[in-house]
C-alpha atoms as a PDB file:
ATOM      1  CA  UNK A   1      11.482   0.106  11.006  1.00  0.00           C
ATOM      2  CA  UNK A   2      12.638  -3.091   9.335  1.00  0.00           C
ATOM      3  CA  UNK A   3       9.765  -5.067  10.565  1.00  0.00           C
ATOM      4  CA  UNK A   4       7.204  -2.325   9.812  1.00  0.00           C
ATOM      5  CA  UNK A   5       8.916  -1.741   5.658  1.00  0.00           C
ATOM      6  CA  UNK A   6       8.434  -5.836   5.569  1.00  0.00           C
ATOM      7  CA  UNK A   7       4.683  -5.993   7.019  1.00  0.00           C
ATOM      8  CA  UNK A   8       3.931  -3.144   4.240  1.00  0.00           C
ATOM      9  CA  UNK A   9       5.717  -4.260   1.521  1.00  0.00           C
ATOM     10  CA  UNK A  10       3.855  -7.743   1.666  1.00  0.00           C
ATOM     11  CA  UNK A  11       0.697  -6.294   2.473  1.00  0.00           C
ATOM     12  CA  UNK A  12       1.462  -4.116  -0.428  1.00  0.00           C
ATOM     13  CA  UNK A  13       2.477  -7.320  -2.597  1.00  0.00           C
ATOM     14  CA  UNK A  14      -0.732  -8.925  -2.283  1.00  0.00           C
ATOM     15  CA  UNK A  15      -2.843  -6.004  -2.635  1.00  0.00           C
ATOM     16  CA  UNK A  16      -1.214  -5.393  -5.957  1.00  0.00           C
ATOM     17  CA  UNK A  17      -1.604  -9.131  -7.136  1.00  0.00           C
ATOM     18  CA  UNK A  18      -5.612  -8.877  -5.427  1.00  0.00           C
ATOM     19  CA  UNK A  19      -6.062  -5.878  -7.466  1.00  0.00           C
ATOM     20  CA  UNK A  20      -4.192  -7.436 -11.069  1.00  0.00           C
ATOM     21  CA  UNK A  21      -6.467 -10.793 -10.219  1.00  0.00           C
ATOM     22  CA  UNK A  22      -9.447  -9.029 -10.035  1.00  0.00           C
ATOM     23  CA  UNK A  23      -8.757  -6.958 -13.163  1.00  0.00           C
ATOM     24  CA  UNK A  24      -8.370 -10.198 -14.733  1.00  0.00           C
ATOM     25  CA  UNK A  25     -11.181 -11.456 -14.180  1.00  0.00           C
ATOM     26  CA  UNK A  26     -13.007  -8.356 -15.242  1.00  0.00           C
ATOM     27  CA  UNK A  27     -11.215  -8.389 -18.366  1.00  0.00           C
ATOM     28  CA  UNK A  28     -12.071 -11.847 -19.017  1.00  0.00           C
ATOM     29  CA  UNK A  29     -15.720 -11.786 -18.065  1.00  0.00           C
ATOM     30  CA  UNK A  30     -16.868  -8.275 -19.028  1.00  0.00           C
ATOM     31  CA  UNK A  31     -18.281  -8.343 -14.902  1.00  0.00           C
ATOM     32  CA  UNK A  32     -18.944  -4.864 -13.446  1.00  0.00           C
ATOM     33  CA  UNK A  33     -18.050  -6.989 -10.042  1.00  0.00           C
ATOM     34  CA  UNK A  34     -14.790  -7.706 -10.805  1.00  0.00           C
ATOM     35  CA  UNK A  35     -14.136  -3.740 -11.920  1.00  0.00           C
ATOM     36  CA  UNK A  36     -15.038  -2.581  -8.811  1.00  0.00           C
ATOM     37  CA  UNK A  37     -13.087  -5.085  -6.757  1.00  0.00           C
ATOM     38  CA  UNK A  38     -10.151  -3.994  -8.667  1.00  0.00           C
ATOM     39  CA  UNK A  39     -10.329  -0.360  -8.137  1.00  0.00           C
ATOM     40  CA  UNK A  40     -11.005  -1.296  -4.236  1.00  0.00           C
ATOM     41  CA  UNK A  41      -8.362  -2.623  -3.774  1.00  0.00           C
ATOM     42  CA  UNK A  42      -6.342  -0.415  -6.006  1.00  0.00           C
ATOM     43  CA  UNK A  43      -7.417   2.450  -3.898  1.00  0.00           C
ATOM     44  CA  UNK A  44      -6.588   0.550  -0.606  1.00  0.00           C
ATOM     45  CA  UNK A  45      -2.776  -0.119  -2.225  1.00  0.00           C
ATOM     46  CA  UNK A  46      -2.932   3.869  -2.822  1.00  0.00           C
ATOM     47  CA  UNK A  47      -3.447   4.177   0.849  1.00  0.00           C
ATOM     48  CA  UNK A  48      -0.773   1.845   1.986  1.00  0.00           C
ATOM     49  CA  UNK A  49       1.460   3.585  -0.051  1.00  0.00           C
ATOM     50  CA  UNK A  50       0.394   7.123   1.009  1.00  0.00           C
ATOM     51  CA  UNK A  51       0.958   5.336   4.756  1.00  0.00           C
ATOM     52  CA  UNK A  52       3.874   3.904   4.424  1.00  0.00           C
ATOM     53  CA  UNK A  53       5.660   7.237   3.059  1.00  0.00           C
ATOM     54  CA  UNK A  54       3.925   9.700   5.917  1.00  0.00           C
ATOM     55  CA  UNK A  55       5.290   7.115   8.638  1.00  0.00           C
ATOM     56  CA  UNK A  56       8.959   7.094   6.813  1.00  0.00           C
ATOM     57  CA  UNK A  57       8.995  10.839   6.715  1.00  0.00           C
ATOM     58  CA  UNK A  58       7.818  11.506  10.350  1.00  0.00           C
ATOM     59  CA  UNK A  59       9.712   8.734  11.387  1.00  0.00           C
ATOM     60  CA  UNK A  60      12.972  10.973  10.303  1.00  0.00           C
ATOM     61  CA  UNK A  61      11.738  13.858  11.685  1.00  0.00           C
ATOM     62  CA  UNK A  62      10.906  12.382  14.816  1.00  0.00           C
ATOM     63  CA  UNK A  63      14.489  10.725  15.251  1.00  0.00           C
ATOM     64  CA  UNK A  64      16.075  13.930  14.066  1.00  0.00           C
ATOM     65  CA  UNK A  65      14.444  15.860  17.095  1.00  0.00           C
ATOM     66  CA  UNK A  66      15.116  13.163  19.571  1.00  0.00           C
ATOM     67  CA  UNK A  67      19.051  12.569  18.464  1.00  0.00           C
ATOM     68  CA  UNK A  68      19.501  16.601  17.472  1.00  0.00           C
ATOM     69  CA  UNK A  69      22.645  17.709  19.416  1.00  0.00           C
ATOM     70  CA  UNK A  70      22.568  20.832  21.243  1.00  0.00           C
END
């Protein structure tokens, strides 16, 4: 779980720095382009997020059935 937290977090990382970037950008060139990039990739750091959390959660349920002592 270590390795998978690590690949998400950095994945995470640069989709939040893409996404500020791209804002940026937008801000500073008034380009509809740029706005729409930003909100991409907002919405893909959403879904990493969302991801991350459902695989944490059924990760602990999963190890709670498989370790539960009879």
């Amino acid at each position: 779980m270590i390795v998978f937290r690590w690949i998400m977090g950095v994945l995470g990382a640069v989709f939040a720095i893409v996404a500020l970037v791209s804002l940026s950008l937008q801000v500073a060139s008034q380009s509809d382009v740029w706005l729409r990039r930003a909100r991409h990739f907002r919405h893909w750091l959403w879904l990493l997020l969302l991801g991350w959390f459902n695989v944490e959660v059924w990760g602990r349920v999963a190890l709670t059935i498989i370790h539960w002592k009879r």
